[in-house]
N, C-alpha and C. Protein backbone atom coordinates (compact mmCIF):
# COMPACT_ATOMS: atom_id res chain seq x y z
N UNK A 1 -10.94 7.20 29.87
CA UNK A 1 -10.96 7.01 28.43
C UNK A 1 -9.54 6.77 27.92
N UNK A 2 -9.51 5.89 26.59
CA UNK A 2 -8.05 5.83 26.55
C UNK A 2 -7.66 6.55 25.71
N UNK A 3 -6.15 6.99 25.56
CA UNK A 3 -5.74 8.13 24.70
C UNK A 3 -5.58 7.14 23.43
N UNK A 4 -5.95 8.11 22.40
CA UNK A 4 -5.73 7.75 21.15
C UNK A 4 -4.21 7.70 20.49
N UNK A 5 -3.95 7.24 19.68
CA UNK A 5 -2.49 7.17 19.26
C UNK A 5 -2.78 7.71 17.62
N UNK A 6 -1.72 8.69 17.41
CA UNK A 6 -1.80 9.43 16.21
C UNK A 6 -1.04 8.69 15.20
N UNK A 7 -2.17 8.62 14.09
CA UNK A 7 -1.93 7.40 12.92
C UNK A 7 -0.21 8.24 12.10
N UNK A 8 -0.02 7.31 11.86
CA UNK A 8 1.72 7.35 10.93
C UNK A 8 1.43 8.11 9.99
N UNK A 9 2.19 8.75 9.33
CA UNK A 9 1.80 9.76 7.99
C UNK A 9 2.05 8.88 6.65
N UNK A 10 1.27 8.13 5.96
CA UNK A 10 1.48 7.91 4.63
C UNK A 10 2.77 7.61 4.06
N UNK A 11 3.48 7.10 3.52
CA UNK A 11 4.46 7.46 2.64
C UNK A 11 4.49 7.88 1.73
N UNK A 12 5.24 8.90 0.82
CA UNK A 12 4.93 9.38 -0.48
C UNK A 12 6.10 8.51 -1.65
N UNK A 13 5.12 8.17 -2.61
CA UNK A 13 6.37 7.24 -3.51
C UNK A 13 7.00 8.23 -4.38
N UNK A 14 8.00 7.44 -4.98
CA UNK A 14 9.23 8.19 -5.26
C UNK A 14 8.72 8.76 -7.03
N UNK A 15 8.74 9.59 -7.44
CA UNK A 15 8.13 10.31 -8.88
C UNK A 15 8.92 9.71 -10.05
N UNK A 16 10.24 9.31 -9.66
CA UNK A 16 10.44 8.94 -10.65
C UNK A 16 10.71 7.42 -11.44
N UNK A 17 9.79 6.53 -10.84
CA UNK A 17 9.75 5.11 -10.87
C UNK A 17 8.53 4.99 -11.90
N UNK A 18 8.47 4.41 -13.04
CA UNK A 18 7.83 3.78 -14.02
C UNK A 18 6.41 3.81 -13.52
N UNK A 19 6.36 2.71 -12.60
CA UNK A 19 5.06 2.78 -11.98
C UNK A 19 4.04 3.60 -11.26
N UNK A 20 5.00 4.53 -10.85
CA UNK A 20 4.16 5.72 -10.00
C UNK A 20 3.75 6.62 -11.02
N UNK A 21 4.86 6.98 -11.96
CA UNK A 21 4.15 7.59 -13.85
C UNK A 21 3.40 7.30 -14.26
N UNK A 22 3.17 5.77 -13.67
CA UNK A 22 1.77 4.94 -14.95
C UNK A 22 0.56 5.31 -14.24
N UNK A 23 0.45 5.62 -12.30
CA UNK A 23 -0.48 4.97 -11.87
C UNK A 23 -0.56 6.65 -11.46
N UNK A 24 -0.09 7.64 -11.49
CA UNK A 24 -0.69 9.36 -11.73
C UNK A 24 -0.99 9.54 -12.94
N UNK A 25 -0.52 9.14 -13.96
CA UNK A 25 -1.33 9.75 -15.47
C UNK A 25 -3.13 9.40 -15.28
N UNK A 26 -3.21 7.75 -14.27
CA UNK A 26 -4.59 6.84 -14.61
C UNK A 26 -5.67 7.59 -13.81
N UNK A 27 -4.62 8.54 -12.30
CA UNK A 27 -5.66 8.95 -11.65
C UNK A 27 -6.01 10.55 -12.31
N UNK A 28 -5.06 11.05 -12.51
CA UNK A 28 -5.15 12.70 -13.26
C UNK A 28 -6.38 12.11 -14.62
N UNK A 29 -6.10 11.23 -15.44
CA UNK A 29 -7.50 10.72 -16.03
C UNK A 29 -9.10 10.18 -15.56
N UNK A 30 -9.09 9.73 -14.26
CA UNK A 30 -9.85 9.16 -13.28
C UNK A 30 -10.53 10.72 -12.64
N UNK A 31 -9.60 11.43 -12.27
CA UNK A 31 -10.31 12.96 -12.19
C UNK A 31 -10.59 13.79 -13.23
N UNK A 32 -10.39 13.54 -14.12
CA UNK A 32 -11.73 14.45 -15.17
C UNK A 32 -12.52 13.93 -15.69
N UNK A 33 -12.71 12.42 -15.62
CA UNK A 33 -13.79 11.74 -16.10
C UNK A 33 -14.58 11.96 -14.94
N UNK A 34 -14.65 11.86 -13.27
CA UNK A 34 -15.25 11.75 -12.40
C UNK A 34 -15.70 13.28 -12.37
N UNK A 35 -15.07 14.58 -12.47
CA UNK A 35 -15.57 15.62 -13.14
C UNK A 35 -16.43 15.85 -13.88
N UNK A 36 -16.47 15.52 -15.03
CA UNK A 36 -17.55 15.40 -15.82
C UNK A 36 -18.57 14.68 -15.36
N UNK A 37 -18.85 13.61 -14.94
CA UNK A 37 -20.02 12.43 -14.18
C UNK A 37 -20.87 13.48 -13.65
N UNK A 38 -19.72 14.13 -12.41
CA UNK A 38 -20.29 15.04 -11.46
C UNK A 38 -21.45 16.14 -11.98
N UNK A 39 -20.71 16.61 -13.29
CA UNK A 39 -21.56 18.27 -13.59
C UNK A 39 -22.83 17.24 -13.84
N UNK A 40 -22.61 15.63 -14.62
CA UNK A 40 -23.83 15.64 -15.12
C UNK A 40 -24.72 14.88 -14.64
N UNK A 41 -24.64 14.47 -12.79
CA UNK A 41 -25.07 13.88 -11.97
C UNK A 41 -25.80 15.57 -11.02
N UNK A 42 -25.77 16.39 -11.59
CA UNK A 42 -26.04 17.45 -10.89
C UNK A 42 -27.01 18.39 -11.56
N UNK A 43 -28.10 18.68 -10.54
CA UNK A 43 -29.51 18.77 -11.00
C UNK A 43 -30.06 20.32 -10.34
N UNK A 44 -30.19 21.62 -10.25
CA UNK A 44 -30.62 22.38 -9.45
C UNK A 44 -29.58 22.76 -8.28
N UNK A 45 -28.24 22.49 -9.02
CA UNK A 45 -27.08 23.32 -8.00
C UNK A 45 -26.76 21.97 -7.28
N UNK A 46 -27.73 21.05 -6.91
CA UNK A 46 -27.54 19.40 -6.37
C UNK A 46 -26.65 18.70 -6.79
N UNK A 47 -25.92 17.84 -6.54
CA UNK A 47 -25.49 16.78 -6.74
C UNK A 47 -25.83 15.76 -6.18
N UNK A 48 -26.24 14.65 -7.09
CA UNK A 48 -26.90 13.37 -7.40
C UNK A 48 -26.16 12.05 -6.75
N UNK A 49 -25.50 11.80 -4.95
CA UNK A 49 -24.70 11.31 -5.13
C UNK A 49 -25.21 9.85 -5.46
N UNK A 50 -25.88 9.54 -5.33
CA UNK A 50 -26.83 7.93 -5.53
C UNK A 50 -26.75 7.87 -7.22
N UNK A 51 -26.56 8.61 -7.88
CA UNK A 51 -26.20 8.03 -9.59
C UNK A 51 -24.88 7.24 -9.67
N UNK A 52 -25.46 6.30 -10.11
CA UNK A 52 -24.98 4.75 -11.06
C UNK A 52 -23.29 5.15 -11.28
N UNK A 53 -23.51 5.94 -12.20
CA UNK A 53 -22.27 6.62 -13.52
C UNK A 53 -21.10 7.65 -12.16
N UNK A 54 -21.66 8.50 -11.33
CA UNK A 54 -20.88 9.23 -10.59
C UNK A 54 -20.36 7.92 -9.18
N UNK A 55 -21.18 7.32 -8.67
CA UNK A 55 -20.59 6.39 -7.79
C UNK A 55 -19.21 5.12 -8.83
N UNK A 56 -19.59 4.99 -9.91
CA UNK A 56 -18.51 3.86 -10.36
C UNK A 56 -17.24 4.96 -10.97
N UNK A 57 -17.43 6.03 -11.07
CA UNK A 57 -16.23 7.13 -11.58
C UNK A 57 -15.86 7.06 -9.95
N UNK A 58 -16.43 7.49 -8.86
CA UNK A 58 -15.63 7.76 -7.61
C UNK A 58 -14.61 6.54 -7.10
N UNK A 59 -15.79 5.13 -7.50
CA UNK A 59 -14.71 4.03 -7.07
C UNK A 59 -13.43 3.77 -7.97
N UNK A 60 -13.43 4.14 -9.36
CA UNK A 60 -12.23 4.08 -10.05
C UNK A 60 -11.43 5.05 -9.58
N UNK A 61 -11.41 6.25 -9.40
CA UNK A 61 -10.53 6.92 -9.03
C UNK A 61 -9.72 6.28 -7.48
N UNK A 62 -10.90 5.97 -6.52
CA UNK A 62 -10.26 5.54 -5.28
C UNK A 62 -9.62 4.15 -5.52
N UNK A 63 -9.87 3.75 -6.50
CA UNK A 63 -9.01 2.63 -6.85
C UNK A 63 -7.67 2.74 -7.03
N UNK A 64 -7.71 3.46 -7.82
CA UNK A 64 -6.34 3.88 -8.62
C UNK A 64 -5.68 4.50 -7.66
N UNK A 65 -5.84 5.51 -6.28
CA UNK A 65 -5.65 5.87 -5.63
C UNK A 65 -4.91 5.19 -4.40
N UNK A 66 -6.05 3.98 -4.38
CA UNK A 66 -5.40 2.87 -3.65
C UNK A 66 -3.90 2.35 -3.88
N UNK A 67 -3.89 1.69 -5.12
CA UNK A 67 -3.17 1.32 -5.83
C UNK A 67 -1.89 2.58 -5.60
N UNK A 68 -1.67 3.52 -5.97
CA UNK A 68 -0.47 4.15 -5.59
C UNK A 68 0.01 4.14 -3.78
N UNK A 69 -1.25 3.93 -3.47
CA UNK A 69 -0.18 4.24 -1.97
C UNK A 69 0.31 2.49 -1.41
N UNK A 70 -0.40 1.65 -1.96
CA UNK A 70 0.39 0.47 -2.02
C UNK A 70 1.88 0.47 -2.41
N UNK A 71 1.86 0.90 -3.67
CA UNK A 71 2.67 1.10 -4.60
C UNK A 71 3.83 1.90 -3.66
N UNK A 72 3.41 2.79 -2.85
CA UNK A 72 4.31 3.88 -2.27
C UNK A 72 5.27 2.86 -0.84
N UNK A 73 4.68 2.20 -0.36
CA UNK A 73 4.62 1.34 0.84
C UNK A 73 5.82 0.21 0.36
N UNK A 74 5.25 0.14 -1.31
CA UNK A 74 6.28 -1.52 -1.73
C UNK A 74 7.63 -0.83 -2.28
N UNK A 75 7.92 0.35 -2.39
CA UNK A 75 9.11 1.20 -2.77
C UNK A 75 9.83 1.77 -1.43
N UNK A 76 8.93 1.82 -0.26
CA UNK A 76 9.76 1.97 0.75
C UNK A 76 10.75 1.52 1.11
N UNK A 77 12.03 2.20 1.44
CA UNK A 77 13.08 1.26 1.74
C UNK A 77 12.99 0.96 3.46
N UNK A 78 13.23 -0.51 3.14
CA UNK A 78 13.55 -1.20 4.44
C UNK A 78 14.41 -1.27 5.20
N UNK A 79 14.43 -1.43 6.50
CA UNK A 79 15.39 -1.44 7.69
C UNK A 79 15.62 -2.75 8.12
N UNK A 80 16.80 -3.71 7.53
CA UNK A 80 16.87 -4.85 7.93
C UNK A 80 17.80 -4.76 9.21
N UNK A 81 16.98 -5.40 10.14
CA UNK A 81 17.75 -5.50 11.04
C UNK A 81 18.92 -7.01 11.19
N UNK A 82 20.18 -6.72 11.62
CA UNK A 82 21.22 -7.28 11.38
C UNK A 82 21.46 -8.39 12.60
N UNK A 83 20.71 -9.67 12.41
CA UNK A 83 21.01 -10.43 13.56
C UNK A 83 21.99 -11.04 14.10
N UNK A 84 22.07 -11.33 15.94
CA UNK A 84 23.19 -11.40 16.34
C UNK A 84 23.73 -13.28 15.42
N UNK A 85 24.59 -13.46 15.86
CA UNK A 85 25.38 -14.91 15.32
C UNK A 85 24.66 -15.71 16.35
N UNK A 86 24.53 -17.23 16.23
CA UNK A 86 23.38 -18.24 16.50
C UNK A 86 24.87 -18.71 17.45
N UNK A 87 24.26 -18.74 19.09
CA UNK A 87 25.63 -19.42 19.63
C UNK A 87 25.82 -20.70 19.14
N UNK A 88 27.11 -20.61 19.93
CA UNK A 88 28.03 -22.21 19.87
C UNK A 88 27.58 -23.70 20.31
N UNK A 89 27.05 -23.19 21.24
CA UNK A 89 26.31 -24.41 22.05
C UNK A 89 25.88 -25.45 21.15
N UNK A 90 24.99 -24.99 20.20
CA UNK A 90 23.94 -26.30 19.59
C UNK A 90 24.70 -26.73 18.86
N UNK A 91 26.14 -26.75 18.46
CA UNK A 91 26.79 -27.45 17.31
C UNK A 91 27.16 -28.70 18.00
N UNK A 92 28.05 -28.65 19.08
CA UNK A 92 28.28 -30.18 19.78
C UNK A 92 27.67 -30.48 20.74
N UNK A 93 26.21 -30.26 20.69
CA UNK A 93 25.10 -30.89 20.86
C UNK A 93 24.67 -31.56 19.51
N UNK A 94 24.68 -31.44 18.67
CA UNK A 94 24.57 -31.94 17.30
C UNK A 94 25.38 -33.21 16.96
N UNK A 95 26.71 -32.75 17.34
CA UNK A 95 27.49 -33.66 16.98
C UNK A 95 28.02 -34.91 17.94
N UNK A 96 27.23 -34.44 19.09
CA UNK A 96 27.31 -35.88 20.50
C UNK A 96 26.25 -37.13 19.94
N UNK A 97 24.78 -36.16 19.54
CA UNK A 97 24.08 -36.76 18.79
C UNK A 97 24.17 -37.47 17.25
N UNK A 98 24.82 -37.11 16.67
CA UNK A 98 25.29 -37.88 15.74
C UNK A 98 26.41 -39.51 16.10
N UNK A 99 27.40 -39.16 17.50
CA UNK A 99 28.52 -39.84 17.38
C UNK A 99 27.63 -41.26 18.25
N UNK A 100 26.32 -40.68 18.62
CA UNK A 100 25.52 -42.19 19.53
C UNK A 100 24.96 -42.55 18.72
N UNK A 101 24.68 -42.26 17.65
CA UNK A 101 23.92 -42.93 16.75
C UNK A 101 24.64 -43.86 15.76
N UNK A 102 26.15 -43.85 15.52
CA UNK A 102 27.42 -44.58 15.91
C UNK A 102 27.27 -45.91 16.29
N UNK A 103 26.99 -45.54 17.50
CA UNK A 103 27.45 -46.73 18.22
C UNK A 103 26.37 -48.28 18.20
């Protein structure tokens, strides 16, 4: 069997960027509306998960949810790696080719 490889941990975005403010206020709102759905998708201690109103509150929240860890991924800082210099060679190869076209 083959061994599994243990998934990367998430990144967490940075708290104090505009966007990550905008897109926790939407989900901290997204969880008490989906709260409420819940008590009232819930029947005999049950919960109703096949109701209309509690499935489109769960996908907004996982939306919005989505949306930040994108968000977290596009604030990551990057590691540019620093490439070596392009040798010498191909320049007067370039320029042999230019001086026959000369002639």
């Amino acid at each position: 069997m083959a061994k599994s490889k243990e998934k990367k941990p998430h990144p967490k975005p940075p708290m104090d960027v505009k966007t990550v403010i905008a897109i926790n206020k939407l989900i901290e709102d997204r969880k008490g509306k989906l709260a409420k759905r819940k008590e009232a998708a819930t029947k005999d201690g049950k919960v109703n998960r096949l109701d209309p109103k509690l499935r489109v509150a769960k996908k907004r929240l996982k939306r919005a949810q989505r949306k930040l860890l994108s968000e977290a991924y596009r604030l990551q800082p990057h590691k540019t790696g620093i490439k070596p210099p392009a040798p010498a060679a191909p320049a007067p190869v370039a320029a042999a080719a230019e001086g026959e076209k000369k002639e």
